[in-house]
Every structure is written in C-alpha cells, then in structure tokens.
PDB file of N, CA and C in Angstrom:
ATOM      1  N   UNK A   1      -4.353 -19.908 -19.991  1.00  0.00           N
ATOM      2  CA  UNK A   1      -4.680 -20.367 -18.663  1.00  0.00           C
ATOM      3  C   UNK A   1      -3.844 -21.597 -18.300  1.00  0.00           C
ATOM      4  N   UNK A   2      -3.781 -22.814 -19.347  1.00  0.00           N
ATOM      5  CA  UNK A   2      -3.084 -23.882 -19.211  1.00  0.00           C
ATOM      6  C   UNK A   2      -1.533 -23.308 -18.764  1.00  0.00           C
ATOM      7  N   UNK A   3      -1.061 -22.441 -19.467  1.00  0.00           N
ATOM      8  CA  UNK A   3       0.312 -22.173 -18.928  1.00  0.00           C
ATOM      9  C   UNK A   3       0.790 -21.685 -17.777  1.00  0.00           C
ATOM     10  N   UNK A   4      -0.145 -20.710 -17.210  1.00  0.00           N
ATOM     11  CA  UNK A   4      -0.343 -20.167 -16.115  1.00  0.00           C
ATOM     12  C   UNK A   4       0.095 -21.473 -14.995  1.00  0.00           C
ATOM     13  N   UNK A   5      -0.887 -22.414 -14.647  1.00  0.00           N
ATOM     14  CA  UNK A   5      -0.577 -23.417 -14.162  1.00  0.00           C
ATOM     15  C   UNK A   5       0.587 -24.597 -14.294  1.00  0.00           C
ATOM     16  N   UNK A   6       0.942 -24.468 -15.705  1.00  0.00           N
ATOM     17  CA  UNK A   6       1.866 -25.414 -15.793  1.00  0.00           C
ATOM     18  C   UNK A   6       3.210 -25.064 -15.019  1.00  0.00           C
ATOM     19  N   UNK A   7       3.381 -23.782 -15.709  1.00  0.00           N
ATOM     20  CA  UNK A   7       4.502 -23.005 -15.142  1.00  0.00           C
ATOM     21  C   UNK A   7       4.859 -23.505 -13.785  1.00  0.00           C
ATOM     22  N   UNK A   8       6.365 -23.405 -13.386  1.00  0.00           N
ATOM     23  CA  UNK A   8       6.422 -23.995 -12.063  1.00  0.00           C
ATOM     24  C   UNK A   8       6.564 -22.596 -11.376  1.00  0.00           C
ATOM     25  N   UNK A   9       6.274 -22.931 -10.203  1.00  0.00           N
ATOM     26  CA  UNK A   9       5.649 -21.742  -8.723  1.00  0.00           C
ATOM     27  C   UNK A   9       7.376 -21.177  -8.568  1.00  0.00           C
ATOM     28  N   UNK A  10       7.816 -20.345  -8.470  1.00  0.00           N
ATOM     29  CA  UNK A  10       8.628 -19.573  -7.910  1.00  0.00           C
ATOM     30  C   UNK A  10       8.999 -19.365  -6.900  1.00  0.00           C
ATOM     31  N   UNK A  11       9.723 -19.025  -5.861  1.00  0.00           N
ATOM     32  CA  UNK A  11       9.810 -18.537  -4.491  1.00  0.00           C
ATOM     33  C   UNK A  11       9.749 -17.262  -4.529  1.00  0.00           C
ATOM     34  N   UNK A  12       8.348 -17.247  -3.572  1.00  0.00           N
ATOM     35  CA  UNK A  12       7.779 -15.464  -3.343  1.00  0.00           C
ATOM     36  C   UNK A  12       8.422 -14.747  -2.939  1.00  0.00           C
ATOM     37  N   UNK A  13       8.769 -13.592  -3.019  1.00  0.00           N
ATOM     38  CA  UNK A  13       9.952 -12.543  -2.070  1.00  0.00           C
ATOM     39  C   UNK A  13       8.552 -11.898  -1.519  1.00  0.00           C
ATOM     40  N   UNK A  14       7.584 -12.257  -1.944  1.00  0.00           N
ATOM     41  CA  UNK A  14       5.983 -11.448  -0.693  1.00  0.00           C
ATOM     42  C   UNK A  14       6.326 -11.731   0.795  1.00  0.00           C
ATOM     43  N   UNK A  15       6.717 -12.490   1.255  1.00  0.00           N
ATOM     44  CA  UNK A  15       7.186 -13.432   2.618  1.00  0.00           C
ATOM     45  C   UNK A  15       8.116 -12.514   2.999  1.00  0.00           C
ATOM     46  N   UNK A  16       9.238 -11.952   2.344  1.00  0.00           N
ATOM     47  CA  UNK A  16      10.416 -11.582   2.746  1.00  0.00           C
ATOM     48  C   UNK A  16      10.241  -9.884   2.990  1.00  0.00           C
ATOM     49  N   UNK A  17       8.517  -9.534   2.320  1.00  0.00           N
ATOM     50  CA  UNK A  17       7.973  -8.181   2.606  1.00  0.00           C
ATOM     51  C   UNK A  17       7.386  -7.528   3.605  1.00  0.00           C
ATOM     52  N   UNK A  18       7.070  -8.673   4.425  1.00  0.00           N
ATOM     53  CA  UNK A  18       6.224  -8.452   5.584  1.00  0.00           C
ATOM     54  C   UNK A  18       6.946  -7.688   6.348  1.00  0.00           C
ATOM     55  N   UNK A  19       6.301  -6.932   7.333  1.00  0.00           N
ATOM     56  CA  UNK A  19       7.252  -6.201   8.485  1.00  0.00           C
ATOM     57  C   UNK A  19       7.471  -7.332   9.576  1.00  0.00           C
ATOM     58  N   UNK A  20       8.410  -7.211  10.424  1.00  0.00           N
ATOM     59  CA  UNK A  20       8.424  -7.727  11.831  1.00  0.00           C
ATOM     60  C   UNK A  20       7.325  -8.190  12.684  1.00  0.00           C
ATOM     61  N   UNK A  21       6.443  -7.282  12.846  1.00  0.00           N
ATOM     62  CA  UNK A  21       4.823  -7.925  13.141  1.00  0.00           C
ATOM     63  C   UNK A  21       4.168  -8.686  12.405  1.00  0.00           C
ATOM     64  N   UNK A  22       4.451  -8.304  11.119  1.00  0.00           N
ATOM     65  CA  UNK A  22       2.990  -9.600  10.035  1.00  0.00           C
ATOM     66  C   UNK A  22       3.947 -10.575   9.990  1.00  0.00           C
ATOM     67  N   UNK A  23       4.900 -10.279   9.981  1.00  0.00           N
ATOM     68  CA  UNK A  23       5.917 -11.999  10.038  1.00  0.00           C
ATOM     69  C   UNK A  23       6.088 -12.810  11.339  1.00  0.00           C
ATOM     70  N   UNK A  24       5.600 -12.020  12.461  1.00  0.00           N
ATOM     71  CA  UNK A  24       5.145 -12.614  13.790  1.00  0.00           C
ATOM     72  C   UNK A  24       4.076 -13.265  13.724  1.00  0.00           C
ATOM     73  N   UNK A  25       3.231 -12.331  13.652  1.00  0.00           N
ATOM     74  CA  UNK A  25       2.036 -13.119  13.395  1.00  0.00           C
ATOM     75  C   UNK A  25       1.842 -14.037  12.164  1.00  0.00           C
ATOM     76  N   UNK A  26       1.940 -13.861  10.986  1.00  0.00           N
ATOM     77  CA  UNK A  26       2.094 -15.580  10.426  1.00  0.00           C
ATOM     78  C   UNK A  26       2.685 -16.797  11.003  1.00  0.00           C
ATOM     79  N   UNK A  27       3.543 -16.136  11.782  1.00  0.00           N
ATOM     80  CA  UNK A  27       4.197 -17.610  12.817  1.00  0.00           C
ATOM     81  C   UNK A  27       3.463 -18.080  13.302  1.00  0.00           C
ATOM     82  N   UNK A  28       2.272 -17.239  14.278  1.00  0.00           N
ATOM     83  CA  UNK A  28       1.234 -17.764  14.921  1.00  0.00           C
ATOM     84  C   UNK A  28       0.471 -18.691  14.280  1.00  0.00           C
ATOM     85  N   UNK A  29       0.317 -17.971  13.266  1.00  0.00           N
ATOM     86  CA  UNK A  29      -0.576 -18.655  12.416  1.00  0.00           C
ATOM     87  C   UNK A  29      -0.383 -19.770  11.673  1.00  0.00           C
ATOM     88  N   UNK A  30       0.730 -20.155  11.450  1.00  0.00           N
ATOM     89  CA  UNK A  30       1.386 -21.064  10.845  1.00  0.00           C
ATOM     90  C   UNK A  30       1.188 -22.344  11.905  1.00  0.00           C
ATOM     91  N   UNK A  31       1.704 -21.972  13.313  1.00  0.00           N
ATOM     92  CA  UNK A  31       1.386 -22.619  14.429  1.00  0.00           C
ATOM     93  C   UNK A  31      -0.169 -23.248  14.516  1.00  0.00           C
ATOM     94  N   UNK A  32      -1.014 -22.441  13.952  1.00  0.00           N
ATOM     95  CA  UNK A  32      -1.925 -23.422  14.773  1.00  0.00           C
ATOM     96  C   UNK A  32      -2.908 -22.170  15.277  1.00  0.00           C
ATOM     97  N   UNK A  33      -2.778 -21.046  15.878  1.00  0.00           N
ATOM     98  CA  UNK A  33      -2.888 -20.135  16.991  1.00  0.00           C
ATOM     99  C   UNK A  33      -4.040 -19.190  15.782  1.00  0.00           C
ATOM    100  N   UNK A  34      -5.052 -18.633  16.897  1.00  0.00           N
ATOM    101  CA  UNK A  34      -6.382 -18.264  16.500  1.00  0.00           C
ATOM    102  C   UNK A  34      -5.735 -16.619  16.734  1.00  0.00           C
ATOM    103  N   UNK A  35      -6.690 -15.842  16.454  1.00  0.00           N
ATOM    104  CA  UNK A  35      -6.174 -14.279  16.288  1.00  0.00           C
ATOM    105  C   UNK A  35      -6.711 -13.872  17.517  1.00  0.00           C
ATOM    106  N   UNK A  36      -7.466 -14.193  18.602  1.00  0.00           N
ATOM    107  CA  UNK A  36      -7.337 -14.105  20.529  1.00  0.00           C
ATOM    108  C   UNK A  36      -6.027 -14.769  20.790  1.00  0.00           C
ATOM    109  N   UNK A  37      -5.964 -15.836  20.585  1.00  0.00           N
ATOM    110  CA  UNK A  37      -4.330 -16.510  20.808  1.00  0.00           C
ATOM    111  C   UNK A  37      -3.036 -15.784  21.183  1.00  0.00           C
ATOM    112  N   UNK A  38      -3.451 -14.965  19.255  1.00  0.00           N
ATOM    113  CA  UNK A  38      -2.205 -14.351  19.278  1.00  0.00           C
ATOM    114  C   UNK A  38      -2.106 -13.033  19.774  1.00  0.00           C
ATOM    115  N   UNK A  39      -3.096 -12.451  19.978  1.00  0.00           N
ATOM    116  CA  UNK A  39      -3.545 -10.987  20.725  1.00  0.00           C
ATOM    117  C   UNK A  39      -3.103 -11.223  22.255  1.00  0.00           C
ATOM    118  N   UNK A  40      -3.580 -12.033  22.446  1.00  0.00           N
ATOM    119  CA  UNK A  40      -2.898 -12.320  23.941  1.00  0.00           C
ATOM    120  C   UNK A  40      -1.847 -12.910  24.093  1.00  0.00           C
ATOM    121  N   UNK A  41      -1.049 -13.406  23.136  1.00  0.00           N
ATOM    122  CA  UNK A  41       0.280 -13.497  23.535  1.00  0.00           C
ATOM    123  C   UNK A  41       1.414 -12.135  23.073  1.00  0.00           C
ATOM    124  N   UNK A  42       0.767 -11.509  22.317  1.00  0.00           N
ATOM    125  CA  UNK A  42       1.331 -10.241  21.893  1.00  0.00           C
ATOM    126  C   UNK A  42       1.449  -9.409  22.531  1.00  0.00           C
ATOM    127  N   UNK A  43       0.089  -9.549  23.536  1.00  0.00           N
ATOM    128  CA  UNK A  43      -0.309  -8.168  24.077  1.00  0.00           C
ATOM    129  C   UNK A  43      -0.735  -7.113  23.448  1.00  0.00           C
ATOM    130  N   UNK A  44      -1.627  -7.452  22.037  1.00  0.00           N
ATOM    131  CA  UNK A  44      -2.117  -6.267  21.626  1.00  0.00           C
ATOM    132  C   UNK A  44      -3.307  -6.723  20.979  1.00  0.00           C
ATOM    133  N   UNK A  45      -4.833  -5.738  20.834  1.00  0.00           N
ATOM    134  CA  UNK A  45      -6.114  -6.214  20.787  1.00  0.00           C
ATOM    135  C   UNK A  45      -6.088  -6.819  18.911  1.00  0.00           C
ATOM    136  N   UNK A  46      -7.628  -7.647  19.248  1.00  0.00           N
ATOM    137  CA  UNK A  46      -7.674  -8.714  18.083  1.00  0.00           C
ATOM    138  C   UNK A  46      -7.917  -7.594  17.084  1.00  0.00           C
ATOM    139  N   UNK A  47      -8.235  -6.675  17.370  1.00  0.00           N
ATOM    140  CA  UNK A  47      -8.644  -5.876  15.901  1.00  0.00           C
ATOM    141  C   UNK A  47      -6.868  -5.349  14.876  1.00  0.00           C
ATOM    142  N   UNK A  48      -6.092  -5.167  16.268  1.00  0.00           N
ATOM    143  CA  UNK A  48      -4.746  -5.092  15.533  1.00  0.00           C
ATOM    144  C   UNK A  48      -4.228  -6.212  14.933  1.00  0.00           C
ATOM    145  N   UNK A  49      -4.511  -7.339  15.486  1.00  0.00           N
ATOM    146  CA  UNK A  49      -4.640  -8.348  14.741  1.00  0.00           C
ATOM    147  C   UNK A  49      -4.541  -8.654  13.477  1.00  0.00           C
ATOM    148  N   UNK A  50      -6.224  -8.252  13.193  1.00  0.00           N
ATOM    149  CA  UNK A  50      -6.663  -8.290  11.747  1.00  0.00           C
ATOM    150  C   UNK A  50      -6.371  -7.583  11.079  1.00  0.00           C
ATOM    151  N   UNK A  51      -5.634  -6.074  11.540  1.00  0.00           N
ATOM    152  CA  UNK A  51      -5.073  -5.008  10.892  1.00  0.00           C
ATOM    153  C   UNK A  51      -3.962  -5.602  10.534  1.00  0.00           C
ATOM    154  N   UNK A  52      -3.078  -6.360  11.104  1.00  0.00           N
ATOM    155  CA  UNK A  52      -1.824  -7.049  10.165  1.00  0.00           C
ATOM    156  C   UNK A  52      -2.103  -8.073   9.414  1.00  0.00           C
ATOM    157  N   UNK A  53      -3.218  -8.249   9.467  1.00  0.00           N
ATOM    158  CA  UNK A  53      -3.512 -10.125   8.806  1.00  0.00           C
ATOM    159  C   UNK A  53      -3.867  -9.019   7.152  1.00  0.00           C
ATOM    160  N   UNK A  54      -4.694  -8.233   7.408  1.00  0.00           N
ATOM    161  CA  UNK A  54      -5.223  -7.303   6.645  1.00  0.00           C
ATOM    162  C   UNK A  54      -4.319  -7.039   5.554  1.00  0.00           C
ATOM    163  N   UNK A  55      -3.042  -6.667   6.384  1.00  0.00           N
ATOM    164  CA  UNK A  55      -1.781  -6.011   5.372  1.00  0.00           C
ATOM    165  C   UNK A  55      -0.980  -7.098   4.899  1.00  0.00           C
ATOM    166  N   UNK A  56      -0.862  -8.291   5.725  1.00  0.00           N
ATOM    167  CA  UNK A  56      -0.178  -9.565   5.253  1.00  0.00           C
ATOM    168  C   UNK A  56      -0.813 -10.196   4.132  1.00  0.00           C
ATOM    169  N   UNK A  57      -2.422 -10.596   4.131  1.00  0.00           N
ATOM    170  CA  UNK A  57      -3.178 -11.079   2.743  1.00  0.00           C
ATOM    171  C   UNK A  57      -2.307  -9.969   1.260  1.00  0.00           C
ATOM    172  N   UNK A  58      -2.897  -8.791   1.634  1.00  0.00           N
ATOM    173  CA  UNK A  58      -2.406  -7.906   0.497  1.00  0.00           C
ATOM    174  C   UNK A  58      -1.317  -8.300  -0.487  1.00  0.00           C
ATOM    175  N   UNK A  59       0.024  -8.177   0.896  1.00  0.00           N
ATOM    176  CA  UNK A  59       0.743  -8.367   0.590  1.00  0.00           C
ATOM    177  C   UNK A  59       1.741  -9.987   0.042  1.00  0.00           C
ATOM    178  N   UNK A  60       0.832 -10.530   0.211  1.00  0.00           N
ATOM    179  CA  UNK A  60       1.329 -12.008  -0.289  1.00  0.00           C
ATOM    180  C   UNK A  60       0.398 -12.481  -1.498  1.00  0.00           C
ATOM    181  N   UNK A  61      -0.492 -11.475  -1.621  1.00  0.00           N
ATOM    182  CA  UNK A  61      -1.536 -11.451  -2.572  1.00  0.00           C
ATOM    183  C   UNK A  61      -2.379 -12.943  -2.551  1.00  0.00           C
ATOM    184  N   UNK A  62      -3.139 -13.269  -1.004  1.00  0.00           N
ATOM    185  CA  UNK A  62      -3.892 -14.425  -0.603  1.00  0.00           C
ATOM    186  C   UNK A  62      -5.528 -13.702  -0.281  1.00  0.00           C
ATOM    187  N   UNK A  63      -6.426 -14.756   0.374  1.00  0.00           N
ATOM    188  CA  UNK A  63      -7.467 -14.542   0.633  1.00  0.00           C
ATOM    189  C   UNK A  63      -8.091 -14.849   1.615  1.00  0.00           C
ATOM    190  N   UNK A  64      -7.303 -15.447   2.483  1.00  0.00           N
ATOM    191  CA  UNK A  64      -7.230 -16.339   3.829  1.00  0.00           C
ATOM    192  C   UNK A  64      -6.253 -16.545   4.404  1.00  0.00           C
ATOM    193  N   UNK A  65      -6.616 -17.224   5.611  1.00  0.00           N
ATOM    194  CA  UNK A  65      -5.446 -17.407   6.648  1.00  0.00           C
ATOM    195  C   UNK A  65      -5.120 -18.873   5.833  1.00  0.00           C
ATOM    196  N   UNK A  66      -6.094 -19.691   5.352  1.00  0.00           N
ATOM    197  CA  UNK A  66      -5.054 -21.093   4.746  1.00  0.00           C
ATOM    198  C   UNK A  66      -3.977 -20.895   3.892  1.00  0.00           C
ATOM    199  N   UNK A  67      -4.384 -19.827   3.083  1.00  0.00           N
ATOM    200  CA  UNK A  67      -3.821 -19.529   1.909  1.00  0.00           C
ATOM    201  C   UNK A  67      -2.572 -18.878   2.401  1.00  0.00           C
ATOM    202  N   UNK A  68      -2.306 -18.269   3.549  1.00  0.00           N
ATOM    203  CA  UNK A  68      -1.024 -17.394   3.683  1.00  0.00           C
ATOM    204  C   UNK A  68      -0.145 -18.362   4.181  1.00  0.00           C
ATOM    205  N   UNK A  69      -0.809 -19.525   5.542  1.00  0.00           N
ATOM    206  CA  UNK A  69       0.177 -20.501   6.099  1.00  0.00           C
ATOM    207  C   UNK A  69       0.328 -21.259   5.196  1.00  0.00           C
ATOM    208  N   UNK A  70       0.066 -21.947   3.468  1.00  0.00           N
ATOM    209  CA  UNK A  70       0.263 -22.231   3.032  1.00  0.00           C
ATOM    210  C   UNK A  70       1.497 -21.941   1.644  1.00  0.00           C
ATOM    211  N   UNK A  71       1.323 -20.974   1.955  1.00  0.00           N
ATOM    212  CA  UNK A  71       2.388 -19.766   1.515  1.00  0.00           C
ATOM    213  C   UNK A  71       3.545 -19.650   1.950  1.00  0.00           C
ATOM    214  N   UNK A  72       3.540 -19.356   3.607  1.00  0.00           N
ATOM    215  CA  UNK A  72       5.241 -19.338   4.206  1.00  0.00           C
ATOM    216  C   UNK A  72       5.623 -20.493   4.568  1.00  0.00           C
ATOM    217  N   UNK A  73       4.554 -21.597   4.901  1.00  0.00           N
ATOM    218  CA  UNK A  73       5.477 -22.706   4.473  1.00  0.00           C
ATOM    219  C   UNK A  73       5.887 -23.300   3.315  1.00  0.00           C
ATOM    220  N   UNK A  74       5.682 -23.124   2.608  1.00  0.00           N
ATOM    221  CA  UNK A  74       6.137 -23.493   1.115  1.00  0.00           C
ATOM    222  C   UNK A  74       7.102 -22.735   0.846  1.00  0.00           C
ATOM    223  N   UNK A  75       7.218 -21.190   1.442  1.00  0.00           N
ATOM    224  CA  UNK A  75       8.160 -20.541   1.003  1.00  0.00           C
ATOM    225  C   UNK A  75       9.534 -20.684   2.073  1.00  0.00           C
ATOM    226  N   UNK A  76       9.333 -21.254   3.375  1.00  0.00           N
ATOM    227  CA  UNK A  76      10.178 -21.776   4.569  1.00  0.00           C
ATOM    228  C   UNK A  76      10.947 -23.170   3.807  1.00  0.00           C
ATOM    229  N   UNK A  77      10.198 -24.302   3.501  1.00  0.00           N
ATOM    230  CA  UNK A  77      10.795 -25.344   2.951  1.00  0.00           C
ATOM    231  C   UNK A  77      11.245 -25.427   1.402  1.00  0.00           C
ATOM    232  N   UNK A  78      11.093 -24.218   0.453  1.00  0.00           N
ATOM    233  CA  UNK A  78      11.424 -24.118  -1.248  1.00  0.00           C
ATOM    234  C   UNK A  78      12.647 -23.465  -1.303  1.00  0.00           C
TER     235      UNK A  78
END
C-alpha cells in the first residue's frame, strides 16, 4: 500500500481518451459550470449530460466531478 502512494503519479493518457464531447464537457466543468449550464450552452438535455459525465468518470477511472477536474488539470499543467 505504502508504495502505491509513494510512487510518483504519472501523466494519464485517460484525458487524451475522451471523445470530443466528454472533453467538452470537462471544460465546462473544469470552468466552474453546473450540468444545466452546460446543457444549455450545448444545446443538449441534462440527462445527455450525465450520459457523458457517466462515460468520462469510467474512463478516467474517478468518482466525481472533483475528482475528474482535478484530473485534467493536473493532467493540462504535468
């Protein structure tokens, strides 16, 4: 377990997996911007929304929206 942590963090290529939409929308999200926010600036309903937030957690292997904007920015500035 100790090593697990010690180990230093890597730069994720999970970030670089997203499609065009889940990498839109993490922008939002990164921003600041609530999932009505971004539905209405998209132009497409909140449930599609969560259908990419859905596939973005997966795929960055997170559990939240902190956890993902905490993610592409770390992976934006590493």
């Amino acid at each position: 377990m100790l090593k697990l942590f010690s180990a230093p963090y890597q730069k994720s290529a999970d970030v670089q997996n997203l499609t065009p939409k889940e990498s839109e929308v993490l922008s939002f999200l990164v921003r600041g911007y609530s999932y009505k926010m971004i539905a209405s600036q998209l132009k497409i309903s909140i449930e599609t929304i969560r259908f990419h937030v859905k596939n973005m957690y997966a795929k960055l292997h997170v559990n939240s929206k902190s956890e993902a904007v905490a993610k592409a920015i770390y992976n934006k500035f590493n």
